[in-house]
C-alpha atoms as a PDB file:
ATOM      1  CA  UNK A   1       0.841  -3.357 -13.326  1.00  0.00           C
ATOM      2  CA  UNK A   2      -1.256  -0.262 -14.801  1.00  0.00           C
ATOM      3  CA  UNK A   3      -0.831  -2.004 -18.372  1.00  0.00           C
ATOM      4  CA  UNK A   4      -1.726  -5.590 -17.324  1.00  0.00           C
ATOM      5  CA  UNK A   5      -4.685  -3.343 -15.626  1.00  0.00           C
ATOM      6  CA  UNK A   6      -6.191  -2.229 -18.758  1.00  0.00           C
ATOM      7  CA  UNK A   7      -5.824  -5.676 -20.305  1.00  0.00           C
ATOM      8  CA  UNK A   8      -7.770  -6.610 -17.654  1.00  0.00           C
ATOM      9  CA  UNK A   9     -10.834  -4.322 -17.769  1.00  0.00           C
ATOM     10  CA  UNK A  10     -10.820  -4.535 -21.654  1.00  0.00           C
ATOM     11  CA  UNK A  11     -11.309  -8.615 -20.742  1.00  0.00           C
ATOM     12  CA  UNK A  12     -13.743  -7.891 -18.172  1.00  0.00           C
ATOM     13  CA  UNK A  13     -15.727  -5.258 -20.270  1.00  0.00           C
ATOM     14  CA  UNK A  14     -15.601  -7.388 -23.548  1.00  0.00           C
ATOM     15  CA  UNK A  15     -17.639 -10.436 -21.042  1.00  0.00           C
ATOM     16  CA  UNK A  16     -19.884  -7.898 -19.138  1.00  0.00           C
ATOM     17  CA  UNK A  17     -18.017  -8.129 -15.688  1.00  0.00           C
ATOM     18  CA  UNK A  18     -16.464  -5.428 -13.764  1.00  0.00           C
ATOM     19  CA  UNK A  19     -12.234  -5.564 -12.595  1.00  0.00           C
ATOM     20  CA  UNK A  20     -11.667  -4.321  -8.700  1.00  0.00           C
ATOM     21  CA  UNK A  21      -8.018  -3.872  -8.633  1.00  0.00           C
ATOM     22  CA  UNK A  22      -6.335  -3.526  -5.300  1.00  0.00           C
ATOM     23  CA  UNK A  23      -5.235   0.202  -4.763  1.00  0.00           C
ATOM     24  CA  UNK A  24      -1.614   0.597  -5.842  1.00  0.00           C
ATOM     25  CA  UNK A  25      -0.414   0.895  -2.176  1.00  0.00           C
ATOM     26  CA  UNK A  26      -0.642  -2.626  -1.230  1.00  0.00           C
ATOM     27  CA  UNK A  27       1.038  -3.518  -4.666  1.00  0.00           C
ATOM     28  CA  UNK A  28       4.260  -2.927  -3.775  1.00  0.00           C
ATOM     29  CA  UNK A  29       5.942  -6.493  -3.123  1.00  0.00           C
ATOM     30  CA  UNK A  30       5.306  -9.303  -4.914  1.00  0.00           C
ATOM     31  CA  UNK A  31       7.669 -11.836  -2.696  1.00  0.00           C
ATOM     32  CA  UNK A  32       5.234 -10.539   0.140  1.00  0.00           C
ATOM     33  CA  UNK A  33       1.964 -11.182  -2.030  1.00  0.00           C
ATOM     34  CA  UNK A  34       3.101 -15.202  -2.706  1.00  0.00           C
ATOM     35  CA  UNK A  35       4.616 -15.741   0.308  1.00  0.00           C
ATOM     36  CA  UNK A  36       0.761 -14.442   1.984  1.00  0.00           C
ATOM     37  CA  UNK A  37      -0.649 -17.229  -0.825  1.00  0.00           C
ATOM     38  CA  UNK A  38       1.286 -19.466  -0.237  1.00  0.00           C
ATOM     39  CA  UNK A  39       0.217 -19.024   3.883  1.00  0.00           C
ATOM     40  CA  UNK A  40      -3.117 -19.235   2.948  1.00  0.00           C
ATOM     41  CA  UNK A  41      -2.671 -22.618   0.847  1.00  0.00           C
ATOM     42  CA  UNK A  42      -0.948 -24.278   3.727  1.00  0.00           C
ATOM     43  CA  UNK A  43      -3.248 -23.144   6.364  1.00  0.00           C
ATOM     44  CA  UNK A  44      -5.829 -24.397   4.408  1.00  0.00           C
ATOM     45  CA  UNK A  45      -4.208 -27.426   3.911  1.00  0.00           C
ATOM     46  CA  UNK A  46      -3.421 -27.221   0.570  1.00  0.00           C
ATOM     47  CA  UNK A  47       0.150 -28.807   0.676  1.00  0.00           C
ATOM     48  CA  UNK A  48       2.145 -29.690  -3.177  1.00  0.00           C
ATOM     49  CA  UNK A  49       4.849 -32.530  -2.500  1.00  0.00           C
ATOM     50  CA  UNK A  50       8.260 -30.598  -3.322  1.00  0.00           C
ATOM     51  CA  UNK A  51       9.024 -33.613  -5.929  1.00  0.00           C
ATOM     52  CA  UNK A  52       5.372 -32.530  -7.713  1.00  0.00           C
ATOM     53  CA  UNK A  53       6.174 -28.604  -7.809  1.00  0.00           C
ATOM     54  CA  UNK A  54       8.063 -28.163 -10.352  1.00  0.00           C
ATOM     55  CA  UNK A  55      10.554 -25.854  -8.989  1.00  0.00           C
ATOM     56  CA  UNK A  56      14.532 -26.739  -9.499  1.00  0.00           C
ATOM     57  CA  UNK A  57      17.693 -25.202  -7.723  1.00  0.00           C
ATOM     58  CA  UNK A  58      19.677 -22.726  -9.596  1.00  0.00           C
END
């Protein structure tokens, strides 16, 4: 995360914006993080057909 950070604000810098990460404490758990997306995307109605997503059982 720190290194994809730095990426980041050398991205930002380079076109005159500014990065706000979120503070390392709520950066803990990514399954958490998409599963809190993906919430957000249904609640707002945003709903992909499984057939159109792309994803495939192991």
């Amino acid at each position: 995360n720190r290194r994809l950070q730095e990426m980041l604000s050398s991205m930002c810098s380079a076109r005159g914006a500014r990065l706000c990460p979120t503070d390392e404490r709520f950066c803990v758990d990514n399954g958490a993080m998409i599963a809190q997306a993906g919430w957000e995307m249904l609640r707002a109605g945003h709903v992909t057909p499984l057939s159109q997503s792309g994803i495939t059982q192991r």
